[in-house]
ModelCIF file with pLDDT and N, C-alpha, C, O atoms, coordinates in Angstrom:
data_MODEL
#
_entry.id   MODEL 
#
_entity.id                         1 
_entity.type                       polymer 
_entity.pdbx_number_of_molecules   1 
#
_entity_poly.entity_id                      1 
_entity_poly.type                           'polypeptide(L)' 
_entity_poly.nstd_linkage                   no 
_entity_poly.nstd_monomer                   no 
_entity_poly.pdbx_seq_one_letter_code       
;(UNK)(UNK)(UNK)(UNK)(UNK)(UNK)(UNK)(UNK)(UNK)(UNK)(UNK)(UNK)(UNK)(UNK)(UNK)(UNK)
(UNK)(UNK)(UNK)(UNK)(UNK)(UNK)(UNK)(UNK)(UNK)(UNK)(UNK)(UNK)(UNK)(UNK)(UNK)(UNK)
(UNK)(UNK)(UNK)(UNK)(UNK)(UNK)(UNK)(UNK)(UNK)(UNK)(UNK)(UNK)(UNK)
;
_entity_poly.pdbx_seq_one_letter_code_can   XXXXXXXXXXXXXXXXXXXXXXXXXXXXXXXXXXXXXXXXXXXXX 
_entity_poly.pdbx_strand_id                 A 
#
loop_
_entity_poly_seq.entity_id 
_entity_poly_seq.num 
_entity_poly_seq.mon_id 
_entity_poly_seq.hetero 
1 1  UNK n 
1 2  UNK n 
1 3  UNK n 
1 4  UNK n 
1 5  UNK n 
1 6  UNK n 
1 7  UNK n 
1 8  UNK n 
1 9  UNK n 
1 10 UNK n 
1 11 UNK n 
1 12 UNK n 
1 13 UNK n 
1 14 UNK n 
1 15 UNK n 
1 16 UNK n 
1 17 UNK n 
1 18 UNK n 
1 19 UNK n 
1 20 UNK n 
1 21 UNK n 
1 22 UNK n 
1 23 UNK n 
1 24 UNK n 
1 25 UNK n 
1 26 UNK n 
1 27 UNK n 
1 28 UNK n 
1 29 UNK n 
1 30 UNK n 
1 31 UNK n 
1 32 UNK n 
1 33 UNK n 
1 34 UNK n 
1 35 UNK n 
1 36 UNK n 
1 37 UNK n 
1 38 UNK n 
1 39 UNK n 
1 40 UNK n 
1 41 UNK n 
1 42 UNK n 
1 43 UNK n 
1 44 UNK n 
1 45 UNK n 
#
_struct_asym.id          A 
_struct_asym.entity_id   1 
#
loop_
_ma_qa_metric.id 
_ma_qa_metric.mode 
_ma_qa_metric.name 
_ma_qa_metric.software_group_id 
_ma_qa_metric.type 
1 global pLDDT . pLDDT 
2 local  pLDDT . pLDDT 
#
_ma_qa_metric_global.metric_id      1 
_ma_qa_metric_global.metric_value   87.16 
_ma_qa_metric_global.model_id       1 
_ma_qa_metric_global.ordinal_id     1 
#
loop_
_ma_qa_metric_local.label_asym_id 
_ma_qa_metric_local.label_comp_id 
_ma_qa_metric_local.label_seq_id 
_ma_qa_metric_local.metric_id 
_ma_qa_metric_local.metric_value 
_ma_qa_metric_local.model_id 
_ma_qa_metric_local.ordinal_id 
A UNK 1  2 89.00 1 1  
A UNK 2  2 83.00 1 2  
A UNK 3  2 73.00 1 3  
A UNK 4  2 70.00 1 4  
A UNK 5  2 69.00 1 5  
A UNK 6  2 69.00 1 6  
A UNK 7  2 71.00 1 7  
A UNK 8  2 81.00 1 8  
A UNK 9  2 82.00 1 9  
A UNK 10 2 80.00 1 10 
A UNK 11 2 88.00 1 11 
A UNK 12 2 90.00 1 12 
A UNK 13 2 88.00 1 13 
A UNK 14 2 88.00 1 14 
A UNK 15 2 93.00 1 15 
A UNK 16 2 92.00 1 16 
A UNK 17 2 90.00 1 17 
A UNK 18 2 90.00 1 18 
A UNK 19 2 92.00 1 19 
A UNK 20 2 91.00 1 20 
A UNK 21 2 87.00 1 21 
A UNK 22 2 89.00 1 22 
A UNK 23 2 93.00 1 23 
A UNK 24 2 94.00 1 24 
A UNK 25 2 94.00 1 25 
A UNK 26 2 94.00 1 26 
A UNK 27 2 93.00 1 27 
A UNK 28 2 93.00 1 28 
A UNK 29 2 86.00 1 29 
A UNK 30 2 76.00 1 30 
A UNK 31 2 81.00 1 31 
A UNK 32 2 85.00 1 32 
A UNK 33 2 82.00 1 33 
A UNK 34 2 89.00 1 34 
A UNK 35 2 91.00 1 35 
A UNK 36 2 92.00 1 36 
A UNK 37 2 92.00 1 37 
A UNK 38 2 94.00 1 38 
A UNK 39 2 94.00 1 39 
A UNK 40 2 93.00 1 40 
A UNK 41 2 93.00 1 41 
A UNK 42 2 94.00 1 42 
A UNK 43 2 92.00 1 43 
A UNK 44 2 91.00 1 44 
A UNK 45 2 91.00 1 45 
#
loop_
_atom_site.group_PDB 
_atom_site.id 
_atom_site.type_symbol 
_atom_site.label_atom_id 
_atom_site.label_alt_id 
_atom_site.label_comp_id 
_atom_site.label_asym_id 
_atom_site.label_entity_id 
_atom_site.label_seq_id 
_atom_site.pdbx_PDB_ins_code 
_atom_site.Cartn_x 
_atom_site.Cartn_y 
_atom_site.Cartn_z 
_atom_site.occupancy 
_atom_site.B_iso_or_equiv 
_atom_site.pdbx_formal_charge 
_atom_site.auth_seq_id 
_atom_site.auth_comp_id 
_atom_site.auth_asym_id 
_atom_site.auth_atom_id 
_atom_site.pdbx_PDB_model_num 
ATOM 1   N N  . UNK A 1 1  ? 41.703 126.390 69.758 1.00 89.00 ? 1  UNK A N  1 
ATOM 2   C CA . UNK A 1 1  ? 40.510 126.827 69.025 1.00 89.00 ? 1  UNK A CA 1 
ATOM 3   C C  . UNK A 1 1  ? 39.600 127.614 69.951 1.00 89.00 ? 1  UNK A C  1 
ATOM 4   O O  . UNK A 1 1  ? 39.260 127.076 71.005 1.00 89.00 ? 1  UNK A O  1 
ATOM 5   N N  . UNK A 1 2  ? 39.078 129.108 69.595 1.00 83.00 ? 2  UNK A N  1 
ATOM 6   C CA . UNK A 1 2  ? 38.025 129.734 70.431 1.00 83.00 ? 2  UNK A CA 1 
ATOM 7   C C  . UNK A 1 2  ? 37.609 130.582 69.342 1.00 83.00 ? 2  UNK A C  1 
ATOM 8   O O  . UNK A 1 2  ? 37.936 130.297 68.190 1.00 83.00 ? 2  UNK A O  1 
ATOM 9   N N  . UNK A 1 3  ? 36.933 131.576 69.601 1.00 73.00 ? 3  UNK A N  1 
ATOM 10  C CA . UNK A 1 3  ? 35.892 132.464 68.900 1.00 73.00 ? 3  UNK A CA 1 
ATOM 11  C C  . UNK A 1 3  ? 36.377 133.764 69.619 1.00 73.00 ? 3  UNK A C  1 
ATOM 12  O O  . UNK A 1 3  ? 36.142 134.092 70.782 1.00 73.00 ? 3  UNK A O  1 
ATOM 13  N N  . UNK A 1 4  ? 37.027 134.362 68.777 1.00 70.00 ? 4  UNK A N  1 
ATOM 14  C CA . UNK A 1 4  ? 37.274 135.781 68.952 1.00 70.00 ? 4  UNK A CA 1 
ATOM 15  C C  . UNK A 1 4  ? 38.905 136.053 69.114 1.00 70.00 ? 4  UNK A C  1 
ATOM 16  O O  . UNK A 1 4  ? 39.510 135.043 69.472 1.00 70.00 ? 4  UNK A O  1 
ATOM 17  N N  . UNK A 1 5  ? 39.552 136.980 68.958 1.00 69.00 ? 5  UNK A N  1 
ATOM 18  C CA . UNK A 1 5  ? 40.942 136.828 69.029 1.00 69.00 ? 5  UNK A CA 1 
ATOM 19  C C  . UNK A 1 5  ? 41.668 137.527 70.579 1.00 69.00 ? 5  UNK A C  1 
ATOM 20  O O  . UNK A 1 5  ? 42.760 137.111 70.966 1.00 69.00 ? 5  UNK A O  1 
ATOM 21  N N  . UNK A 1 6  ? 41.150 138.262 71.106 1.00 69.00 ? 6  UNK A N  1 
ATOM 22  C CA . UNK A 1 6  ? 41.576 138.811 72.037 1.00 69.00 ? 6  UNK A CA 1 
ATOM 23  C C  . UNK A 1 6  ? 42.297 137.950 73.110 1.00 69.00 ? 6  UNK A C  1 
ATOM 24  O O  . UNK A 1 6  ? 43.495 137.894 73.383 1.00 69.00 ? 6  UNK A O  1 
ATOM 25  N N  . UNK A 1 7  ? 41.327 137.353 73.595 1.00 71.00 ? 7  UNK A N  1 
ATOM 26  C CA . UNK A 1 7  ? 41.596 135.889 74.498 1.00 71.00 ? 7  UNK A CA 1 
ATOM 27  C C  . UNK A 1 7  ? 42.795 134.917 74.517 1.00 71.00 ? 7  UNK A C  1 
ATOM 28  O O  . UNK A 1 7  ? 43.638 134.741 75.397 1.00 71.00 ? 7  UNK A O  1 
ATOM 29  N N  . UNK A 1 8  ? 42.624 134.245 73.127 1.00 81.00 ? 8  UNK A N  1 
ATOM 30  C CA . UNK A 1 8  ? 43.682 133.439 72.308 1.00 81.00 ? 8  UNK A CA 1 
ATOM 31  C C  . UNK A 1 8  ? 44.914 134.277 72.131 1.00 81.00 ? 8  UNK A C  1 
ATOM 32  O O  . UNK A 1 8  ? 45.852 133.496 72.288 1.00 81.00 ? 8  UNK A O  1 
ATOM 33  N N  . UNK A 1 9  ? 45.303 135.277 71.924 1.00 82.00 ? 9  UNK A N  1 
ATOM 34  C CA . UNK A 1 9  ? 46.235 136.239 71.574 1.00 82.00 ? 9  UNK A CA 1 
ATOM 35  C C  . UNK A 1 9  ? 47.134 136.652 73.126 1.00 82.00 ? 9  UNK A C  1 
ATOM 36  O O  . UNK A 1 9  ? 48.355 136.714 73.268 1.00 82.00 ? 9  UNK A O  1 
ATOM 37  N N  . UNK A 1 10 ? 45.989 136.907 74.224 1.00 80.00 ? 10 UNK A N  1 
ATOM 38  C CA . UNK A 1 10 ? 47.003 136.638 75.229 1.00 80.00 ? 10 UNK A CA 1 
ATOM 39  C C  . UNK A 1 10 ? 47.291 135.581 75.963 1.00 80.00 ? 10 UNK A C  1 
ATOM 40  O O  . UNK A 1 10 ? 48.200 135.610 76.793 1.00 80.00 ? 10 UNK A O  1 
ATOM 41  N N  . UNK A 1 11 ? 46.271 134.127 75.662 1.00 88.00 ? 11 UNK A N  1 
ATOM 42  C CA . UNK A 1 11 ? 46.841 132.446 76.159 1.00 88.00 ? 11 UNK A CA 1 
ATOM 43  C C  . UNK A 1 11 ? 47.934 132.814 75.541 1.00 88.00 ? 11 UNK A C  1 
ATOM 44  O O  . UNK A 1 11 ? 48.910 133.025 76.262 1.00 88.00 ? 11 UNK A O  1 
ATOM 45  N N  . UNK A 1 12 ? 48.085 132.994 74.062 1.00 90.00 ? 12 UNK A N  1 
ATOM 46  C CA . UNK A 1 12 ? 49.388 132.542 73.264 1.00 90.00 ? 12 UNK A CA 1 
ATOM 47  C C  . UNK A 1 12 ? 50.798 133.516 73.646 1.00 90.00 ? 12 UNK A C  1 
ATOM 48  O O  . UNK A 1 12 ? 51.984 133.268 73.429 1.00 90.00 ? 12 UNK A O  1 
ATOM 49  N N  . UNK A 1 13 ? 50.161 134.703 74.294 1.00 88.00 ? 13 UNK A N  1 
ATOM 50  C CA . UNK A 1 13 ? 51.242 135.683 74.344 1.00 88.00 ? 13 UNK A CA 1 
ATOM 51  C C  . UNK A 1 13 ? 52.138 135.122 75.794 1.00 88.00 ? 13 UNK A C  1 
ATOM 52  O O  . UNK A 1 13 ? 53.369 135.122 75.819 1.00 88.00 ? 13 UNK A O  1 
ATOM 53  N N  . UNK A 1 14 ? 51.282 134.662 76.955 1.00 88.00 ? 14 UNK A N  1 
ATOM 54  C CA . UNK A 1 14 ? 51.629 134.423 78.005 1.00 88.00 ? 14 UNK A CA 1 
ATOM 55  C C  . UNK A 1 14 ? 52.135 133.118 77.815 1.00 88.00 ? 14 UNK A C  1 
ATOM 56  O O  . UNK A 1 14 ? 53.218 133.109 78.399 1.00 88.00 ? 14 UNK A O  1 
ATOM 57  N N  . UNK A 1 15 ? 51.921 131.985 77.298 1.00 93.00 ? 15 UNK A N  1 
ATOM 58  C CA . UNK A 1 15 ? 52.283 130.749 77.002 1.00 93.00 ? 15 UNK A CA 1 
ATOM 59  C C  . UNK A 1 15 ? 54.114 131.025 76.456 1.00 93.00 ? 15 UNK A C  1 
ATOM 60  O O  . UNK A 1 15 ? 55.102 130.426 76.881 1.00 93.00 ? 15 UNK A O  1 
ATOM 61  N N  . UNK A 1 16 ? 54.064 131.970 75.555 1.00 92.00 ? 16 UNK A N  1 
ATOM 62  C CA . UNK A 1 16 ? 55.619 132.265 75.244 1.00 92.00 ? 16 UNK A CA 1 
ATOM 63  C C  . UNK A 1 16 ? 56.178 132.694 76.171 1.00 92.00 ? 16 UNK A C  1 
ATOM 64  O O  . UNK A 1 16 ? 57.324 132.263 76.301 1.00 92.00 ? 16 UNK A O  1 
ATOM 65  N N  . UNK A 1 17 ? 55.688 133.711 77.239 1.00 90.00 ? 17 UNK A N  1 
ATOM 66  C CA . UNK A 1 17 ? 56.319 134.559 78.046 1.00 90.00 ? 17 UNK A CA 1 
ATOM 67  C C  . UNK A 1 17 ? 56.724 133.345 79.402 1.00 90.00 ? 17 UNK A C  1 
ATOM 68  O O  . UNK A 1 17 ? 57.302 133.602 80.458 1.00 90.00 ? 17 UNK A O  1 
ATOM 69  N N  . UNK A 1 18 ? 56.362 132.423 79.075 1.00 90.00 ? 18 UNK A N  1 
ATOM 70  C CA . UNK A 1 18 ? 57.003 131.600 80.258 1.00 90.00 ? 18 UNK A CA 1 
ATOM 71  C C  . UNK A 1 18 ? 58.048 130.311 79.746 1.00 90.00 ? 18 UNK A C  1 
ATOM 72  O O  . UNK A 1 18 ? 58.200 129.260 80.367 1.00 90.00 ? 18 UNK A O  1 
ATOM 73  N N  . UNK A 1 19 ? 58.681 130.659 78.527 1.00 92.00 ? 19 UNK A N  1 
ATOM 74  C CA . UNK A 1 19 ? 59.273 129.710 77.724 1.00 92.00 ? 19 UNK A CA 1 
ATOM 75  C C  . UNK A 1 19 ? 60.684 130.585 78.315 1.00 92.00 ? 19 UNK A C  1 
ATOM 76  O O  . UNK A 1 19 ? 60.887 131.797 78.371 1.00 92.00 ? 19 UNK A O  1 
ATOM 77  N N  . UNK A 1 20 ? 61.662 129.247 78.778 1.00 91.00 ? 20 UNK A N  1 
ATOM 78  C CA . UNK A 1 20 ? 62.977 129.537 78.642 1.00 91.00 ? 20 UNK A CA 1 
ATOM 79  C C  . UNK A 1 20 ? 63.635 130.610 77.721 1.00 91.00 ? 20 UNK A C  1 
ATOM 80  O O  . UNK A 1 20 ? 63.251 130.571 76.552 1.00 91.00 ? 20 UNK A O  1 
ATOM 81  N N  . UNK A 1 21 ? 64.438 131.441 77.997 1.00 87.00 ? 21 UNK A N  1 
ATOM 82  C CA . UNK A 1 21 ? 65.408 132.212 77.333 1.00 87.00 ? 21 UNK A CA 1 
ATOM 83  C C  . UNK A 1 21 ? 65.565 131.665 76.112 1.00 87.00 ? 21 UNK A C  1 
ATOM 84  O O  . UNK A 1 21 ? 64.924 132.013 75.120 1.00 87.00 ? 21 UNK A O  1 
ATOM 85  N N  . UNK A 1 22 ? 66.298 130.919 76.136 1.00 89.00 ? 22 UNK A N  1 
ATOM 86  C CA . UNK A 1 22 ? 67.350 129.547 75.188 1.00 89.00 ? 22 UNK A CA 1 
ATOM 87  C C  . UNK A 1 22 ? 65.880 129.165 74.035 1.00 89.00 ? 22 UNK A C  1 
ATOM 88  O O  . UNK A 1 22 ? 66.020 128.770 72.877 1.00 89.00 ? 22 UNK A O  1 
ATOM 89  N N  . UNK A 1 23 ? 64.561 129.404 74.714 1.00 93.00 ? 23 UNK A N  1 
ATOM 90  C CA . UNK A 1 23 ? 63.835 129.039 73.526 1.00 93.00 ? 23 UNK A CA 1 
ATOM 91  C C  . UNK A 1 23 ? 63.903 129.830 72.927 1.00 93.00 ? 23 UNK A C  1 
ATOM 92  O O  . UNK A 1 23 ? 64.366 130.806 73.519 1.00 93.00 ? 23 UNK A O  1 
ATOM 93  N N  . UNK A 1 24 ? 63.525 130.096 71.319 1.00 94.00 ? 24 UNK A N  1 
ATOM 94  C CA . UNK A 1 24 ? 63.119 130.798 70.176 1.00 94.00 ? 24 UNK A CA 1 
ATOM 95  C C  . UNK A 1 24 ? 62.134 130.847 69.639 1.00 94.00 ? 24 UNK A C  1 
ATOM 96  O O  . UNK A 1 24 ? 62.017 130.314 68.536 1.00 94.00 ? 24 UNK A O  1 
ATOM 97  N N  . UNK A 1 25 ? 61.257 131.401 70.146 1.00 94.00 ? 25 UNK A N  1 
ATOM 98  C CA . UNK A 1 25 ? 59.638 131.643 69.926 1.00 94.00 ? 25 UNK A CA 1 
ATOM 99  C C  . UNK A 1 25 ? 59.423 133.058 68.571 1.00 94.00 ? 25 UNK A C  1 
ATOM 100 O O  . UNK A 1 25 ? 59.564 134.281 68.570 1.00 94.00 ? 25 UNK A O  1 
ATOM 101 N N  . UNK A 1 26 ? 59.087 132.185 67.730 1.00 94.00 ? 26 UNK A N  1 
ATOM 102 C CA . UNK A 1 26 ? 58.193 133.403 66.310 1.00 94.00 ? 26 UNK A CA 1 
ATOM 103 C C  . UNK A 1 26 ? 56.794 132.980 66.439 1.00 94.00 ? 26 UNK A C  1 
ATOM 104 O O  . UNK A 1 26 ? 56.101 131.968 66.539 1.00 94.00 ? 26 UNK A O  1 
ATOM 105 N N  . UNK A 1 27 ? 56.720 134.388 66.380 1.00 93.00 ? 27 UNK A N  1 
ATOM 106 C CA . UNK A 1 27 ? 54.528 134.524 66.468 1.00 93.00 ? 27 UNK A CA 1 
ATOM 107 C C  . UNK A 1 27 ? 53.856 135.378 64.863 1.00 93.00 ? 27 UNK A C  1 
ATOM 108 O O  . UNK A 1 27 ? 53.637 136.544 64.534 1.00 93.00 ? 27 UNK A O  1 
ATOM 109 N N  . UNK A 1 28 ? 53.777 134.593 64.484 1.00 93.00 ? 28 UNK A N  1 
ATOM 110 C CA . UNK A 1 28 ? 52.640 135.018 63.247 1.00 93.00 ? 28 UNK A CA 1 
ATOM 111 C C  . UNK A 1 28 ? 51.485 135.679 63.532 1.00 93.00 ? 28 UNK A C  1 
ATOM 112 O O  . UNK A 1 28 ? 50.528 134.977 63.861 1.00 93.00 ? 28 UNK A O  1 
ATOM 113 N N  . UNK A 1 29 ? 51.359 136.708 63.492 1.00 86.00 ? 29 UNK A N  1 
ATOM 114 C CA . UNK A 1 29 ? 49.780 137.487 64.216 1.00 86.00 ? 29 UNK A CA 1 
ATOM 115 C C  . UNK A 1 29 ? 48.831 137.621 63.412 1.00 86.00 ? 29 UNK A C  1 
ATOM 116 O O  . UNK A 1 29 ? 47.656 137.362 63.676 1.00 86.00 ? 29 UNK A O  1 
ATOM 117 N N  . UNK A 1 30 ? 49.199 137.984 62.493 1.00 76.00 ? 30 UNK A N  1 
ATOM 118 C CA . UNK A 1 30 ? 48.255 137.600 60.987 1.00 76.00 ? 30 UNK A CA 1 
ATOM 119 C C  . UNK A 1 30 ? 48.041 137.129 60.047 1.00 76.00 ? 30 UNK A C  1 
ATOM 120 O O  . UNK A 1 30 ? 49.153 137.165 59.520 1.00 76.00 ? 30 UNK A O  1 
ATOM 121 N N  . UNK A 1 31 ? 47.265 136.569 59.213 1.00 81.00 ? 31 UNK A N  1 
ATOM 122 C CA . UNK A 1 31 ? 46.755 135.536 57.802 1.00 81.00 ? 31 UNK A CA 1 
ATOM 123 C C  . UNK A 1 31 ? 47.796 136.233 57.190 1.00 81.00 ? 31 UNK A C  1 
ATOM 124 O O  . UNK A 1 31 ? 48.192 137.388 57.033 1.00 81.00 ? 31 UNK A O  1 
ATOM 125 N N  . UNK A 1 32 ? 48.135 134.887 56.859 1.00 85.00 ? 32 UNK A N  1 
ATOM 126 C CA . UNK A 1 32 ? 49.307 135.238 55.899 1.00 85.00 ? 32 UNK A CA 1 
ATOM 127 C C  . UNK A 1 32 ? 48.751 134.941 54.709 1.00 85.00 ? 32 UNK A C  1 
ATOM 128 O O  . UNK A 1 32 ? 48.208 133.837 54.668 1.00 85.00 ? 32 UNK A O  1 
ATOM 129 N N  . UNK A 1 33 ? 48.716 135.680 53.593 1.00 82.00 ? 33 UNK A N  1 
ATOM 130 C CA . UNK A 1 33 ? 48.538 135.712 51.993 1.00 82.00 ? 33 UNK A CA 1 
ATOM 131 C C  . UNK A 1 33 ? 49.015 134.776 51.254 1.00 82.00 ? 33 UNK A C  1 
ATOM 132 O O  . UNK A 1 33 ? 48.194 134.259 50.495 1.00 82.00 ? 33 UNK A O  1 
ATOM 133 N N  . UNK A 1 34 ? 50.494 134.226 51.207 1.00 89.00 ? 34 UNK A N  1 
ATOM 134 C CA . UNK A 1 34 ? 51.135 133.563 50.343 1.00 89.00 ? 34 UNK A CA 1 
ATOM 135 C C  . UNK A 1 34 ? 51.660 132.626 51.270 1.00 89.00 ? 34 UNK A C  1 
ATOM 136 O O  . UNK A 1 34 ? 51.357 132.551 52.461 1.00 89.00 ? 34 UNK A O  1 
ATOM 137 N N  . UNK A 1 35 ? 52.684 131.726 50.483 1.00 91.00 ? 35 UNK A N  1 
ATOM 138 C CA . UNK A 1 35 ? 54.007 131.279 51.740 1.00 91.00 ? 35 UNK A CA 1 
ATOM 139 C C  . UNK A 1 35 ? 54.934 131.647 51.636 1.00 91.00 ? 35 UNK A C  1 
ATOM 140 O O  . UNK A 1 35 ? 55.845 131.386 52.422 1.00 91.00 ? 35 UNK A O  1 
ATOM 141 N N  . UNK A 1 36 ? 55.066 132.518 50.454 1.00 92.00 ? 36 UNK A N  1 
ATOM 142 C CA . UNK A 1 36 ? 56.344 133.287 50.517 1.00 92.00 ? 36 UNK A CA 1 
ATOM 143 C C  . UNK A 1 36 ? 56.354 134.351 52.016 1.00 92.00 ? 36 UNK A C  1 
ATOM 144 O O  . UNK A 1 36 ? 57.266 134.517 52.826 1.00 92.00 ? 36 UNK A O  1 
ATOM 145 N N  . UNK A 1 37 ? 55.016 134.930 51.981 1.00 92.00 ? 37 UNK A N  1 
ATOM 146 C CA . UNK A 1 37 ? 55.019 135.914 53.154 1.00 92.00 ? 37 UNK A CA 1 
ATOM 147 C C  . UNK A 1 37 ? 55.075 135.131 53.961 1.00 92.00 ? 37 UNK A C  1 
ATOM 148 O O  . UNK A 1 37 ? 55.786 135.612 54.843 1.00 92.00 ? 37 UNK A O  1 
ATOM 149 N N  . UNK A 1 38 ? 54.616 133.743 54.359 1.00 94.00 ? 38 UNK A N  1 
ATOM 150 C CA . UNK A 1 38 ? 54.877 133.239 55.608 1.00 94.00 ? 38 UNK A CA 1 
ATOM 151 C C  . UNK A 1 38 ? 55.960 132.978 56.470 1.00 94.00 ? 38 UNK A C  1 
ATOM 152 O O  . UNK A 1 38 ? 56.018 133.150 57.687 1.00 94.00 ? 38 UNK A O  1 
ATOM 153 N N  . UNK A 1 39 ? 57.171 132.356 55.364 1.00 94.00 ? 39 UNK A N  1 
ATOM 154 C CA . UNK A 1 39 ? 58.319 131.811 55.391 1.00 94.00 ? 39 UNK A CA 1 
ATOM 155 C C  . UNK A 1 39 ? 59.114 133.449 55.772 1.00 94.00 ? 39 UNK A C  1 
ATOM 156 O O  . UNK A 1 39 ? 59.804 133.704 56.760 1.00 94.00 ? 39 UNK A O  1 
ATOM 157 N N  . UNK A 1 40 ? 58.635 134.633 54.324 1.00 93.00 ? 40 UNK A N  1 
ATOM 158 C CA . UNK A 1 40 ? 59.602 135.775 55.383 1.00 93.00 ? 40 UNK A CA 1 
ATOM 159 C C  . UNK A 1 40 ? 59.237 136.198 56.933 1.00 93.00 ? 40 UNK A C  1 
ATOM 160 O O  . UNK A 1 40 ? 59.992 136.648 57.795 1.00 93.00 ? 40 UNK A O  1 
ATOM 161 N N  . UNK A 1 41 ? 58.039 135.949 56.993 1.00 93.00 ? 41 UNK A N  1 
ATOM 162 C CA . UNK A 1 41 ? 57.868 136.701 58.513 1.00 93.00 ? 41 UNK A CA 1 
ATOM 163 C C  . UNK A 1 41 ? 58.521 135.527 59.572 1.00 93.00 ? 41 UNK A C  1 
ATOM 164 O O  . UNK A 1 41 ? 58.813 136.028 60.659 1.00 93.00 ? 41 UNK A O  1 
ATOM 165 N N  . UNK A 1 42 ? 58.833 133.933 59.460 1.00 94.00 ? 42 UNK A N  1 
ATOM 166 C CA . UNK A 1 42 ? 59.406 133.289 60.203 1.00 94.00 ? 42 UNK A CA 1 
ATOM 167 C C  . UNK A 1 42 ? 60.785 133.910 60.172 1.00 94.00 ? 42 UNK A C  1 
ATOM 168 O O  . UNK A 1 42 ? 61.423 134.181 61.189 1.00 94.00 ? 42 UNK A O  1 
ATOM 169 N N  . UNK A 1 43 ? 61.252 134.144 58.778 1.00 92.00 ? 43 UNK A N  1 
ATOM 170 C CA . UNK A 1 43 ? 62.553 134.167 58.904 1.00 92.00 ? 43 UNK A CA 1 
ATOM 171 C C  . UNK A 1 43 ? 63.051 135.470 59.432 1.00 92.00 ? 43 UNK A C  1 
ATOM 172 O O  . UNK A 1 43 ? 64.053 135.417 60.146 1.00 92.00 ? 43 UNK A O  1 
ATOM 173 N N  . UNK A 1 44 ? 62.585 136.470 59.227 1.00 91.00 ? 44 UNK A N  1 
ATOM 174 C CA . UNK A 1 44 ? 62.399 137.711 59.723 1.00 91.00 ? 44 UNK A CA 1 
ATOM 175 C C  . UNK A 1 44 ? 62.795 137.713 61.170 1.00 91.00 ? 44 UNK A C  1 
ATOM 176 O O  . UNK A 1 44 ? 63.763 138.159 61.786 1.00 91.00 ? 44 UNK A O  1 
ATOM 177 N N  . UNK A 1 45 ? 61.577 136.981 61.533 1.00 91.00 ? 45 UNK A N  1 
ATOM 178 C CA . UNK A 1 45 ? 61.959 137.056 63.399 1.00 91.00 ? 45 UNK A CA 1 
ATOM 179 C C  . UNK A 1 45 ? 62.935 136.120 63.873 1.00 91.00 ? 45 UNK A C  1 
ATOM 180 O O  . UNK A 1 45 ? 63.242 136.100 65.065 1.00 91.00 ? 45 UNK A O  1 
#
């Protein structure tokens, strides 16, 4: 939780970037509308 997105966006970007290969990291970057859109953009990536 913080106030503003810039910040949070690269904790979260760098937090993946140090995850094993073998992991499988999907990043949602934006409000998702439905859950249909949610579920495609997981499945997507």
């Amino acid at each position: 939780v913080g106030e503003g997105k810039s910040t949070s966006r690269f904790v979260i970007r760098r937090f993946l970037s140090r995850l094993d290969q073998e992991v499988v990291a999907v990043r949602i970057v934006g409000p998702c509308e439905s859950a249909t859109e949610f579920m495609g953009q997981i499945i997507s990536a």
